[in-house]
PDB file of N, CA and C in Angstrom:
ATOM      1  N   UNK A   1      -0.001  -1.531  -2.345  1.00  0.00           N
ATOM      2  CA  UNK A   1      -1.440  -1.521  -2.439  1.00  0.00           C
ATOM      3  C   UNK A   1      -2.075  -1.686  -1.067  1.00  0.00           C
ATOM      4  N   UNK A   2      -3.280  -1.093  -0.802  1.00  0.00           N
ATOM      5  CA  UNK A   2      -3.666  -1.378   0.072  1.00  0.00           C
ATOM      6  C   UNK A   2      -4.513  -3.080   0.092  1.00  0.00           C
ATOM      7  N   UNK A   3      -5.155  -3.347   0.893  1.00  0.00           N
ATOM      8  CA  UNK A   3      -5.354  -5.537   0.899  1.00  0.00           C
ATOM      9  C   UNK A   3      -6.573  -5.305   0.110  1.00  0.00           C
ATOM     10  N   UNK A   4      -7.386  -4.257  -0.063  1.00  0.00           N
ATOM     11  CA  UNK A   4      -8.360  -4.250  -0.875  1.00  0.00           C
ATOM     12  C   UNK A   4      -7.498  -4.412  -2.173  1.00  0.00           C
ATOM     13  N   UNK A   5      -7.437  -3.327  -2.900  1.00  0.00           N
ATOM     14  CA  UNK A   5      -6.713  -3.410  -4.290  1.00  0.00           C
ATOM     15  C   UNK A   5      -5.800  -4.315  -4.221  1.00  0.00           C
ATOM     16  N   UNK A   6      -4.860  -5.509  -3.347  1.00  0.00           N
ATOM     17  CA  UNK A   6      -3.973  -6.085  -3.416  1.00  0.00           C
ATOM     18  C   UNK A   6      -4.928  -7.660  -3.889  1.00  0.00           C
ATOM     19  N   UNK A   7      -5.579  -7.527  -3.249  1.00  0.00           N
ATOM     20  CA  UNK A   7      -7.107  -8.846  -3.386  1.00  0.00           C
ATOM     21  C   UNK A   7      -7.517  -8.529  -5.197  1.00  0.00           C
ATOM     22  N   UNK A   8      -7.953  -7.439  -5.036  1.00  0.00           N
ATOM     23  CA  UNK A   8      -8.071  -7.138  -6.462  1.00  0.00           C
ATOM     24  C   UNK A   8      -7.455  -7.420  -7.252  1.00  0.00           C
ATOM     25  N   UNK A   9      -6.687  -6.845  -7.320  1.00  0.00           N
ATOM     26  CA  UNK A   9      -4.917  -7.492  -8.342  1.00  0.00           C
ATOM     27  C   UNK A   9      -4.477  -8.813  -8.465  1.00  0.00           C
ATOM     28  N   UNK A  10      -4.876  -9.979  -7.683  1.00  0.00           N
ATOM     29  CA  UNK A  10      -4.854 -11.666  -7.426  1.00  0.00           C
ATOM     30  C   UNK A  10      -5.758 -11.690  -8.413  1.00  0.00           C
ATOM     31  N   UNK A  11      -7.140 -11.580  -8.263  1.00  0.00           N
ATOM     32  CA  UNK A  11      -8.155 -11.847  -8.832  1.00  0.00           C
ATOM     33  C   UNK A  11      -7.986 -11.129 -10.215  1.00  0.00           C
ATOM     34  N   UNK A  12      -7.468 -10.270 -10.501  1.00  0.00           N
ATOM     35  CA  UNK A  12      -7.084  -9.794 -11.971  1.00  0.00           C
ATOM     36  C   UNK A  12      -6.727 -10.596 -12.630  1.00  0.00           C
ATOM     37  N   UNK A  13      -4.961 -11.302 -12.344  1.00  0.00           N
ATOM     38  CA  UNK A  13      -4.692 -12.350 -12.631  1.00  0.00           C
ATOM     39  C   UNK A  13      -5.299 -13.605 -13.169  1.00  0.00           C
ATOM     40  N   UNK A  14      -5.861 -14.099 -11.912  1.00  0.00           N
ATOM     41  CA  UNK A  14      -7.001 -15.265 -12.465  1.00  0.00           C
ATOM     42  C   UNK A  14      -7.740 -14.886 -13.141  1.00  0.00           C
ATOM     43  N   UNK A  15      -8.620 -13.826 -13.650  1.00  0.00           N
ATOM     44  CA  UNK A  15      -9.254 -13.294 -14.639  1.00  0.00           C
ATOM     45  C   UNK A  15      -8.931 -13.697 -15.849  1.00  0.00           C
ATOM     46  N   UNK A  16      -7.651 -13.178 -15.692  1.00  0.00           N
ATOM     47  CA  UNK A  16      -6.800 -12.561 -17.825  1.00  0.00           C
ATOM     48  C   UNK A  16      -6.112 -13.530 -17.731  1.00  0.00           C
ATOM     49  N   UNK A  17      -5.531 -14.740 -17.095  1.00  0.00           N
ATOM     50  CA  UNK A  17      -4.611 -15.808 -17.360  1.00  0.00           C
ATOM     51  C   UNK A  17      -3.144 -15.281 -17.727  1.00  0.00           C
ATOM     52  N   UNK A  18      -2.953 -14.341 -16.529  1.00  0.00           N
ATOM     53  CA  UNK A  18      -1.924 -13.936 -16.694  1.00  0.00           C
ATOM     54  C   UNK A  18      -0.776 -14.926 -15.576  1.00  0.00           C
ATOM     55  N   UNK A  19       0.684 -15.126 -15.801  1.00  0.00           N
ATOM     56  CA  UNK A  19       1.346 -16.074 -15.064  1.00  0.00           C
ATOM     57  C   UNK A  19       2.454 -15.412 -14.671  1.00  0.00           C
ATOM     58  N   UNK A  20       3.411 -15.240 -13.904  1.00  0.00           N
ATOM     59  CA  UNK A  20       4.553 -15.000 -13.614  1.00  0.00           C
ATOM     60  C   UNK A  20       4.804 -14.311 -12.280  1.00  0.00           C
ATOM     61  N   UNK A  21       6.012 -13.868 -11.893  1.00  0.00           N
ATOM     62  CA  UNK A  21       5.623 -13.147 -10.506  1.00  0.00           C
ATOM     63  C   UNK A  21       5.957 -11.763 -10.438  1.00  0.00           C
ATOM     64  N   UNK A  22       5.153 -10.911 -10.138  1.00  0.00           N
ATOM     65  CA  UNK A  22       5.257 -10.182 -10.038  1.00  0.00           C
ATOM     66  C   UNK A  22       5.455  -8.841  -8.869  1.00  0.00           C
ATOM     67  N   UNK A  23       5.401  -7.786  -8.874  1.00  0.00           N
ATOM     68  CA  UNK A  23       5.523  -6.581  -7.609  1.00  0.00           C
ATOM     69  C   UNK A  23       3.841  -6.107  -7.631  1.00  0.00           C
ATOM     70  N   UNK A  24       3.440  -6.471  -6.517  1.00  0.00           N
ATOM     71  CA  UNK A  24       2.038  -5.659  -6.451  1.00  0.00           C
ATOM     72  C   UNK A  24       2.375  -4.531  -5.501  1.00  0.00           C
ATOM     73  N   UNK A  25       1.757  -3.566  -5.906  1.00  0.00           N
ATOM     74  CA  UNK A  25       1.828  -2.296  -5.553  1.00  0.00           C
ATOM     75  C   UNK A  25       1.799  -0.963  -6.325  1.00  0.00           C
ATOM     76  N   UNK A  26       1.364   0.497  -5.880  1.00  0.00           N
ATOM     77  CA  UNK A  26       1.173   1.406  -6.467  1.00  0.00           C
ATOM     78  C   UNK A  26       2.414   2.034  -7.626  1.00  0.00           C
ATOM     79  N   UNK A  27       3.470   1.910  -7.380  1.00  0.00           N
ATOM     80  CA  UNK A  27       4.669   2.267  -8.092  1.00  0.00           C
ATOM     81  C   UNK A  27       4.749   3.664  -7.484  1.00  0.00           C
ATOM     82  N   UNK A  28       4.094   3.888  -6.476  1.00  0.00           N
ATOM     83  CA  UNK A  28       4.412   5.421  -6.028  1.00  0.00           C
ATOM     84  C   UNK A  28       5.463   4.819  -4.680  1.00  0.00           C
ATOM     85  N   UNK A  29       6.262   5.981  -4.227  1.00  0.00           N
ATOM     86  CA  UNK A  29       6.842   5.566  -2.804  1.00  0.00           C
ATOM     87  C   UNK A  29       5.752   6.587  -1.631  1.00  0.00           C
ATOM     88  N   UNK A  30       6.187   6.053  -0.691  1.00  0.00           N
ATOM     89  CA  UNK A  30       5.252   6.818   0.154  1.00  0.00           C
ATOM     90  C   UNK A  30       5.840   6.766   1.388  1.00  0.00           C
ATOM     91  N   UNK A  31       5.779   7.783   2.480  1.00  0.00           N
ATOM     92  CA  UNK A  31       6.794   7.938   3.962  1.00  0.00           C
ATOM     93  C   UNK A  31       5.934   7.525   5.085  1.00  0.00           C
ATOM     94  N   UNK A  32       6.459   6.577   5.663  1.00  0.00           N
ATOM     95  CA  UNK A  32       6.135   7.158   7.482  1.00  0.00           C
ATOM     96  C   UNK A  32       5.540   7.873   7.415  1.00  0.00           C
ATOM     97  N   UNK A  33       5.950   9.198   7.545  1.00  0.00           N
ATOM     98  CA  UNK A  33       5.425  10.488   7.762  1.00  0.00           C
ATOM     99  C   UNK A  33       3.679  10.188   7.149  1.00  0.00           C
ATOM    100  N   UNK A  34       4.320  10.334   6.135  1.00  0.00           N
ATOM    101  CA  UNK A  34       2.750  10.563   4.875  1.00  0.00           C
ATOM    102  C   UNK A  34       1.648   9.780   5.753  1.00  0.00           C
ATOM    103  N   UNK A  35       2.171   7.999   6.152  1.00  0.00           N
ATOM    104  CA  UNK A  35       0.906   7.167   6.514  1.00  0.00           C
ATOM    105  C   UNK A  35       0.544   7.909   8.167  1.00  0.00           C
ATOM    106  N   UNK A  36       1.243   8.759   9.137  1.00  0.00           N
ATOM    107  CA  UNK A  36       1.219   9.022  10.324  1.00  0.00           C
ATOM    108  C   UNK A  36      -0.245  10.078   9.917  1.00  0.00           C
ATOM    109  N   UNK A  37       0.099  11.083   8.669  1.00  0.00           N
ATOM    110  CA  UNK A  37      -0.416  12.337   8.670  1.00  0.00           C
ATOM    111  C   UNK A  37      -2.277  12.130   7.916  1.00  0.00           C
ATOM    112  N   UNK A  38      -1.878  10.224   7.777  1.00  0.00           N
ATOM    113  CA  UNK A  38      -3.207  10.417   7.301  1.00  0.00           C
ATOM    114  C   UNK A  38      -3.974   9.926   8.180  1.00  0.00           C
ATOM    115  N   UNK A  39      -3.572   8.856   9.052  1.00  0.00           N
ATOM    116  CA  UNK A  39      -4.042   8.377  10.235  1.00  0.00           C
ATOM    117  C   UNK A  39      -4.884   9.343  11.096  1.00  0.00           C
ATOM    118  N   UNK A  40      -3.860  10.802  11.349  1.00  0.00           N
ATOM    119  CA  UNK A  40      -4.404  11.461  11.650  1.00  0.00           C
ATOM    120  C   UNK A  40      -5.518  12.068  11.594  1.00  0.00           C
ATOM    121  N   UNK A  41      -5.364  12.159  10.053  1.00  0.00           N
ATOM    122  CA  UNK A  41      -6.613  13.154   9.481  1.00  0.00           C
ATOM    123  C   UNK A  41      -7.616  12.201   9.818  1.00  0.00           C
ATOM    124  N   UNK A  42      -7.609  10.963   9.268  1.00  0.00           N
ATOM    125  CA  UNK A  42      -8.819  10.339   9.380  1.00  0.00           C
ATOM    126  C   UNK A  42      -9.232   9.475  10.557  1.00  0.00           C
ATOM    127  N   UNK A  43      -8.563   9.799  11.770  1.00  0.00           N
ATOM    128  CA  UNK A  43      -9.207  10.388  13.050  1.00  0.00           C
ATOM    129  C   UNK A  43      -9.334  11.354  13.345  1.00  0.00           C
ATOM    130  N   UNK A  44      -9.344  12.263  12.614  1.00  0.00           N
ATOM    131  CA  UNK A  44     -10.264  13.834  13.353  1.00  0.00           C
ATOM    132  C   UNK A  44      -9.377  14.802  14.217  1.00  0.00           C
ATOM    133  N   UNK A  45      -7.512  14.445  14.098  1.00  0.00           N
ATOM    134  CA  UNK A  45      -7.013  14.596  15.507  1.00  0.00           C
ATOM    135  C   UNK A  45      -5.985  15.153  14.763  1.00  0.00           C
ATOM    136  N   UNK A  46      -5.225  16.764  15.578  1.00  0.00           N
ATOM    137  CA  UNK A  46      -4.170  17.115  15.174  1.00  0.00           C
ATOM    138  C   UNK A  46      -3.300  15.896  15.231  1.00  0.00           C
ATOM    139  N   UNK A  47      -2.303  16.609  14.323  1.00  0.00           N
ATOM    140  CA  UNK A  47      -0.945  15.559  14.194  1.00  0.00           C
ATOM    141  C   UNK A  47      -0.113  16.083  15.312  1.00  0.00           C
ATOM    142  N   UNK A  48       0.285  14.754  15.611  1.00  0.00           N
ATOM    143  CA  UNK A  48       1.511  14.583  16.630  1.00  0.00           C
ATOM    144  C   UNK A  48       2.358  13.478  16.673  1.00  0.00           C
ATOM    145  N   UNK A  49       3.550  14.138  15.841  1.00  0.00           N
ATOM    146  CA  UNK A  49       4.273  12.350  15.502  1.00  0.00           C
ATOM    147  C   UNK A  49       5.605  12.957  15.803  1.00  0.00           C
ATOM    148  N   UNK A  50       5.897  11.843  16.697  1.00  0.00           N
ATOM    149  CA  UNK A  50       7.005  11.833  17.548  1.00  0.00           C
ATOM    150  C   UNK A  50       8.150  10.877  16.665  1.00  0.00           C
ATOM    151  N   UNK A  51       9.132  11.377  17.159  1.00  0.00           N
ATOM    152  CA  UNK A  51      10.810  10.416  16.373  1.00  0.00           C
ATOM    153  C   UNK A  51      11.186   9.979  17.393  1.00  0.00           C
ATOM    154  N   UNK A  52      11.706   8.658  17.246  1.00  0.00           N
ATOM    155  CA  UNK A  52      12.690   7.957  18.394  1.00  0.00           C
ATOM    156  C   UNK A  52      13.752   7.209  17.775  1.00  0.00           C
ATOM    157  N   UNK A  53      15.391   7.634  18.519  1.00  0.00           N
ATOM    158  CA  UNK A  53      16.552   6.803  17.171  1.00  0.00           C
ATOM    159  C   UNK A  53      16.147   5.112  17.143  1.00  0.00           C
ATOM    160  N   UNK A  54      16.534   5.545  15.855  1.00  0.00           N
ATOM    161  CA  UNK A  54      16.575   3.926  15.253  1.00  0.00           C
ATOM    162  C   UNK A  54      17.509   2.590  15.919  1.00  0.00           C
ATOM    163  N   UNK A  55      16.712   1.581  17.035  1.00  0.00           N
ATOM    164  CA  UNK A  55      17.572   0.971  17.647  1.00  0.00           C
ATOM    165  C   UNK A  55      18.808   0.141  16.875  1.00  0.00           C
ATOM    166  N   UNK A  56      19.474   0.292  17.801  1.00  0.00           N
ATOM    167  CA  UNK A  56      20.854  -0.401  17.280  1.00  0.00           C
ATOM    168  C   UNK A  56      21.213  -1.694  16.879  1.00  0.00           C
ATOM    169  N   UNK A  57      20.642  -2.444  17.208  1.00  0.00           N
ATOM    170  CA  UNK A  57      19.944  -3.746  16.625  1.00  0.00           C
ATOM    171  C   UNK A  57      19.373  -4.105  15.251  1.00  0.00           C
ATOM    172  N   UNK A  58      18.917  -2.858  14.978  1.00  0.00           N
ATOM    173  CA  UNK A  58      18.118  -3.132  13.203  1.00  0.00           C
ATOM    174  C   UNK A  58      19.115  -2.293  12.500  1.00  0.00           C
ATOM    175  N   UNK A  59      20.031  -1.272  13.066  1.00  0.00           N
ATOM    176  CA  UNK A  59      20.753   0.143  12.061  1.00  0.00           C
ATOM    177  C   UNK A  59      21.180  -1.095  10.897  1.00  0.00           C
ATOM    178  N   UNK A  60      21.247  -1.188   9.702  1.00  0.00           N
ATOM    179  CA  UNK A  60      21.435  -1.740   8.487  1.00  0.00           C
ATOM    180  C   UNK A  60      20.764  -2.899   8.148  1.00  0.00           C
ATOM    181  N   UNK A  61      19.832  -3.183   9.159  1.00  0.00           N
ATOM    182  CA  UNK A  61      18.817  -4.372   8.660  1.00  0.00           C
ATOM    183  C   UNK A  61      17.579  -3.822   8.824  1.00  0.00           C
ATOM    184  N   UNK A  62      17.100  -2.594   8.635  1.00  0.00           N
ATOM    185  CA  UNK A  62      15.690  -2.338   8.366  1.00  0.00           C
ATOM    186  C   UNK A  62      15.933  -1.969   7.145  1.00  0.00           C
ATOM    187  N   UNK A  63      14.331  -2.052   6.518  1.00  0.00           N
ATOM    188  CA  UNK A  63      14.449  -1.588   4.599  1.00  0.00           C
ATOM    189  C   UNK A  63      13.877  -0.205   5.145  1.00  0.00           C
ATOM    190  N   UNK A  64      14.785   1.062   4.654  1.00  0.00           N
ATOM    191  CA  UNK A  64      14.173   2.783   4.718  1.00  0.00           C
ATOM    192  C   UNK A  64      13.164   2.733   3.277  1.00  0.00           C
ATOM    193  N   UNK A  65      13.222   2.345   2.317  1.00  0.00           N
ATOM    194  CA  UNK A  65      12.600   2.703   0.808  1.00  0.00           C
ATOM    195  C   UNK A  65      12.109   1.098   0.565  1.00  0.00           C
ATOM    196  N   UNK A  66      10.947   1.659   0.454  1.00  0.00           N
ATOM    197  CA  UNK A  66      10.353   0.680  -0.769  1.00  0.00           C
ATOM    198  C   UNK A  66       9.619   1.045  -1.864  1.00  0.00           C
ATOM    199  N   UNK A  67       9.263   0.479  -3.043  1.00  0.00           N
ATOM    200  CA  UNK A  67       8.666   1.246  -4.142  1.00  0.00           C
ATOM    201  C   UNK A  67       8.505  -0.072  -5.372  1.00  0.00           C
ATOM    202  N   UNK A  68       7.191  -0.507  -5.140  1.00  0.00           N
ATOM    203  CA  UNK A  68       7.300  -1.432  -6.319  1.00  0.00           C
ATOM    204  C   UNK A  68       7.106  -1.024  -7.558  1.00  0.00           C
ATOM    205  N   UNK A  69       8.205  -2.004  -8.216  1.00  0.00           N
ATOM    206  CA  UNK A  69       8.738  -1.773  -9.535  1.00  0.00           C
ATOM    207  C   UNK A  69       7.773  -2.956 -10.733  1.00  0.00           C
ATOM    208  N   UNK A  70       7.014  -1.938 -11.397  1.00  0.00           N
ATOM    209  CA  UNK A  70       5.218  -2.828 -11.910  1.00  0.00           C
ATOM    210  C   UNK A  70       6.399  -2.684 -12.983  1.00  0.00           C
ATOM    211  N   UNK A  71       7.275  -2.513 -13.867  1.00  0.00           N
ATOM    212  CA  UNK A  71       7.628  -2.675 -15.246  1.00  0.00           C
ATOM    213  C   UNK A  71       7.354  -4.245 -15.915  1.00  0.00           C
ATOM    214  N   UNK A  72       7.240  -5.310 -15.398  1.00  0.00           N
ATOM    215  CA  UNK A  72       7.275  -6.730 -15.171  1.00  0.00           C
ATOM    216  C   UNK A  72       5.583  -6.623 -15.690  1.00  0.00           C
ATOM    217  N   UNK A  73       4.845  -6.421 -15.134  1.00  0.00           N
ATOM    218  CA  UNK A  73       3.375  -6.131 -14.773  1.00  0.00           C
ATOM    219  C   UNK A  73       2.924  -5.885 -15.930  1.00  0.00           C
ATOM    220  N   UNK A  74       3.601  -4.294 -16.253  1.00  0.00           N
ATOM    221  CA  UNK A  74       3.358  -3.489 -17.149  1.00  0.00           C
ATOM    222  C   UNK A  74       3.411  -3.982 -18.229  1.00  0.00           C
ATOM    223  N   UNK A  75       4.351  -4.558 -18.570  1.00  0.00           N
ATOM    224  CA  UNK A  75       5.171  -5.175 -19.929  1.00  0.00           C
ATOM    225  C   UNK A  75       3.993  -6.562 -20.804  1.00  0.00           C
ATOM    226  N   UNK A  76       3.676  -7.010 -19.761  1.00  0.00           N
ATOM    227  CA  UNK A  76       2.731  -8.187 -20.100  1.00  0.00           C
ATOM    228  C   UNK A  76       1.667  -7.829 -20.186  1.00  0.00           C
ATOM    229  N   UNK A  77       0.902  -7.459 -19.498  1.00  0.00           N
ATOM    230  CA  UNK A  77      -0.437  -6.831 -19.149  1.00  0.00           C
ATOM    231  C   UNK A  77      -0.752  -5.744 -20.657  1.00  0.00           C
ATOM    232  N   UNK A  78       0.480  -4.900 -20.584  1.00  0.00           N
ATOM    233  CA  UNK A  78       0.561  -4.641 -22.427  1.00  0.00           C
ATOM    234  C   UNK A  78      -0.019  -5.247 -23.848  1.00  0.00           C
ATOM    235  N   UNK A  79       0.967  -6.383 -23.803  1.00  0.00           N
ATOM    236  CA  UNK A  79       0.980  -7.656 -24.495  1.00  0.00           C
ATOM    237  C   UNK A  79      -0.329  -8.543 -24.592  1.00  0.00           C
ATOM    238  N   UNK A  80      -1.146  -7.860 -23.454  1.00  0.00           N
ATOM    239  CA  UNK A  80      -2.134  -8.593 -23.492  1.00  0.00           C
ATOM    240  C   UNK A  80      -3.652  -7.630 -23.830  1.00  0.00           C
ATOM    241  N   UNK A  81      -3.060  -6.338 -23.576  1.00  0.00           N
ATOM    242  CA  UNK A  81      -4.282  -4.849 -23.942  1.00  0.00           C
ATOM    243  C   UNK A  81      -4.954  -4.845 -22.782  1.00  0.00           C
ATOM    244  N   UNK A  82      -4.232  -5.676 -21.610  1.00  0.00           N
ATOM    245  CA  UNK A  82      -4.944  -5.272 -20.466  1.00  0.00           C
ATOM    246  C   UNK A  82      -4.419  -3.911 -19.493  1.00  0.00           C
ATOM    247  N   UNK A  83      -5.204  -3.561 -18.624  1.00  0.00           N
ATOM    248  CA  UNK A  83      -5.050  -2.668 -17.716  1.00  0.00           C
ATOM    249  C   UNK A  83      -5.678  -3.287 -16.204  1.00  0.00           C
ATOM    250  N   UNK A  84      -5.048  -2.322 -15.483  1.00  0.00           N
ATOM    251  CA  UNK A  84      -5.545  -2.577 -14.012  1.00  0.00           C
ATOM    252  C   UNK A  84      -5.177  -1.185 -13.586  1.00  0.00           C
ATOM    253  N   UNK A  85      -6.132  -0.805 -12.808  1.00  0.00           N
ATOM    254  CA  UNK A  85      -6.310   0.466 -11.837  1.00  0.00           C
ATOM    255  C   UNK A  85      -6.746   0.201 -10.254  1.00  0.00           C
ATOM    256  N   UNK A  86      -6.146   0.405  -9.298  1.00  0.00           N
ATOM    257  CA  UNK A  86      -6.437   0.383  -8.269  1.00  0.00           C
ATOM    258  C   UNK A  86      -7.434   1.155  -7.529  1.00  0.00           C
ATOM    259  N   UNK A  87      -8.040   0.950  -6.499  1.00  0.00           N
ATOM    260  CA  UNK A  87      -9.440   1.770  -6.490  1.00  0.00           C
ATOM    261  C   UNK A  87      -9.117   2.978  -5.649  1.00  0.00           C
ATOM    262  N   UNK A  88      -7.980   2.181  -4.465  1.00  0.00           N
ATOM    263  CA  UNK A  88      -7.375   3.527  -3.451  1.00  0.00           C
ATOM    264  C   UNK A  88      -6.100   4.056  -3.635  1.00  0.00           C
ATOM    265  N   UNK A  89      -6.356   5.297  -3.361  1.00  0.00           N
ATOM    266  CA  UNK A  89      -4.806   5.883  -3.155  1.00  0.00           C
ATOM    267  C   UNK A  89      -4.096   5.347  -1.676  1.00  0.00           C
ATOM    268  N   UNK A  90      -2.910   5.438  -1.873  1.00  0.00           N
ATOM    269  CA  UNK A  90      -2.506   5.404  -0.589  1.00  0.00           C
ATOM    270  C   UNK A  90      -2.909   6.277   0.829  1.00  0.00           C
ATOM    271  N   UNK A  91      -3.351   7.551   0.496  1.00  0.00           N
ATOM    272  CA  UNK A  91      -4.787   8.200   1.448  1.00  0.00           C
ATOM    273  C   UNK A  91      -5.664   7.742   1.682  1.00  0.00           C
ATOM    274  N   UNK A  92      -6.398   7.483   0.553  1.00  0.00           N
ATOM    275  CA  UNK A  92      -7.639   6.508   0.984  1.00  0.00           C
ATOM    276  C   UNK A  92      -8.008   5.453   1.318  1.00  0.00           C
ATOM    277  N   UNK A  93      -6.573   4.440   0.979  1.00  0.00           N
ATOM    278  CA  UNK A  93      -6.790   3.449   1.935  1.00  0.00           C
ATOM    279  C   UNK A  93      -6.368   3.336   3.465  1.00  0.00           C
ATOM    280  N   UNK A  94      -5.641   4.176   3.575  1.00  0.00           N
ATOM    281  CA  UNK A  94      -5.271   4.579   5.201  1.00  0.00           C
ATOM    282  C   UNK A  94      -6.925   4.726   5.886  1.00  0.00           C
ATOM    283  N   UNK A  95      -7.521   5.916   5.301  1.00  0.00           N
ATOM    284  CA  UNK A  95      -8.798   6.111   5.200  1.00  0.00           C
ATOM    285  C   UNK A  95     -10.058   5.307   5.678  1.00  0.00           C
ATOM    286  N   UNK A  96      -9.777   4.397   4.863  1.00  0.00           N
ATOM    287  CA  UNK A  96     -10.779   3.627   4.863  1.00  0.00           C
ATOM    288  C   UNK A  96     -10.589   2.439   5.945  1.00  0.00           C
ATOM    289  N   UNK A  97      -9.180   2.259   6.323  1.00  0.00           N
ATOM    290  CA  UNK A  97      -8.707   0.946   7.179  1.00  0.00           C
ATOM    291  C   UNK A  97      -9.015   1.420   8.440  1.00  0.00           C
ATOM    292  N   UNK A  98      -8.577   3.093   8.262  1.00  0.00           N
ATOM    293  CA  UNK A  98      -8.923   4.082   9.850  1.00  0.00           C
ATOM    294  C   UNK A  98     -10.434   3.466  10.208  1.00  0.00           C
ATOM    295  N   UNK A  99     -11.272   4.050   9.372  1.00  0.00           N
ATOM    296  CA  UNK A  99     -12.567   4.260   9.932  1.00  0.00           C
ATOM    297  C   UNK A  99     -13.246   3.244   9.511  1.00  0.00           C
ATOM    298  N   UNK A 100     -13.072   1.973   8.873  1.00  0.00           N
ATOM    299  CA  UNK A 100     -13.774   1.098   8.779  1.00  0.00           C
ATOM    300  C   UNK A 100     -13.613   0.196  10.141  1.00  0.00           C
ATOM    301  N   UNK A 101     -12.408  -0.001  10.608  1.00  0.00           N
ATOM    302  CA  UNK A 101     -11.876  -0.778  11.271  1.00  0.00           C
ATOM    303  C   UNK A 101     -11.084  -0.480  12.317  1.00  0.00           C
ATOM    304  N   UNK A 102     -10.477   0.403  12.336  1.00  0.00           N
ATOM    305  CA  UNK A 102      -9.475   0.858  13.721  1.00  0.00           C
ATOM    306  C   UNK A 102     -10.463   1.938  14.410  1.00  0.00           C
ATOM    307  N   UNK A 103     -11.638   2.918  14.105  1.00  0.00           N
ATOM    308  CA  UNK A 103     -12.102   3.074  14.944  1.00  0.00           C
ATOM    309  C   UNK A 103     -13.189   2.552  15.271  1.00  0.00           C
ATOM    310  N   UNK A 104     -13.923   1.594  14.906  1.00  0.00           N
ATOM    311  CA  UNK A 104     -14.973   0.525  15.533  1.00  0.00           C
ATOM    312  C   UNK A 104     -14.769  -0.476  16.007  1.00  0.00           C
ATOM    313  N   UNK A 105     -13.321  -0.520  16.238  1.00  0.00           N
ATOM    314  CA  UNK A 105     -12.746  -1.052  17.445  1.00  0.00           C
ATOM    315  C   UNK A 105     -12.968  -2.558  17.477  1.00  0.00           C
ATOM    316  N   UNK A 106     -13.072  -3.009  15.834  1.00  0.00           N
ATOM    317  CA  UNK A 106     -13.538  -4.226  15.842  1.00  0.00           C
ATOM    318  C   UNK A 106     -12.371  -5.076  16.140  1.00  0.00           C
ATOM    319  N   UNK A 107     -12.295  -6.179  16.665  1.00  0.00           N
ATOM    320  CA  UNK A 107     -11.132  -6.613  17.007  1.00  0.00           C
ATOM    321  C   UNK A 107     -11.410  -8.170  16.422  1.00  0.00           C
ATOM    322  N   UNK A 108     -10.805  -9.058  15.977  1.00  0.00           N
ATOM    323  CA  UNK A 108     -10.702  -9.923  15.317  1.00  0.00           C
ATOM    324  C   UNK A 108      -9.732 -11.298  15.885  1.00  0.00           C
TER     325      UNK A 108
END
């Protein structure tokens, strides 16, 4: 999720009195690539994304895939006739983090 919808999804919780722990996130997977190509777009700027090998230091201790697994989520949230929808896609929150914040250069 992006920290908007991830904020959202806390506050769901406390809402519906729901308890346990769960995976927040879209259940979609999504690449490098994908978050490089949106960055792009939503600076205005051809793409240009460069590869460099994977240092030798992390080769079997970086995670390549992630993909949260909502079945946990799902299952209860069921049980309860609730739903939750997230507001961004993984585009649009790239999107929105671009140009709300990385280009107004607000610094924090």
């Amino acid at each position: 999720y992006y920290v908007k919808d991830a904020a959202k999804f806390t506050t769901f919780f406390l809402e519906n009195d729901l308890c346990g722990l769960f995976n927040a996130g879209s259940g979609e997977a999504n690449t490098w690539n994908d978050m490089a190509r949106y960055v792009f777009k939503a600076m205005g700027k051809k793409e240009a994304i460069e590869y460099i090998p994977m240092p030798e230091d992390l080769i079997g201790k970086y995670q390549n895939y992630t993909c949260a697994d909502k079945a946990h989520f799902q299952k209860q949230a069921k049980e309860k006739n609730l739903t939750f929808t997230n507001d961004f896609s993984f585009e649009s929150g790239v999107e929105d983090y671009v140009t709300n914040y990385l280009l107004k250069e607000e610094r924090w």
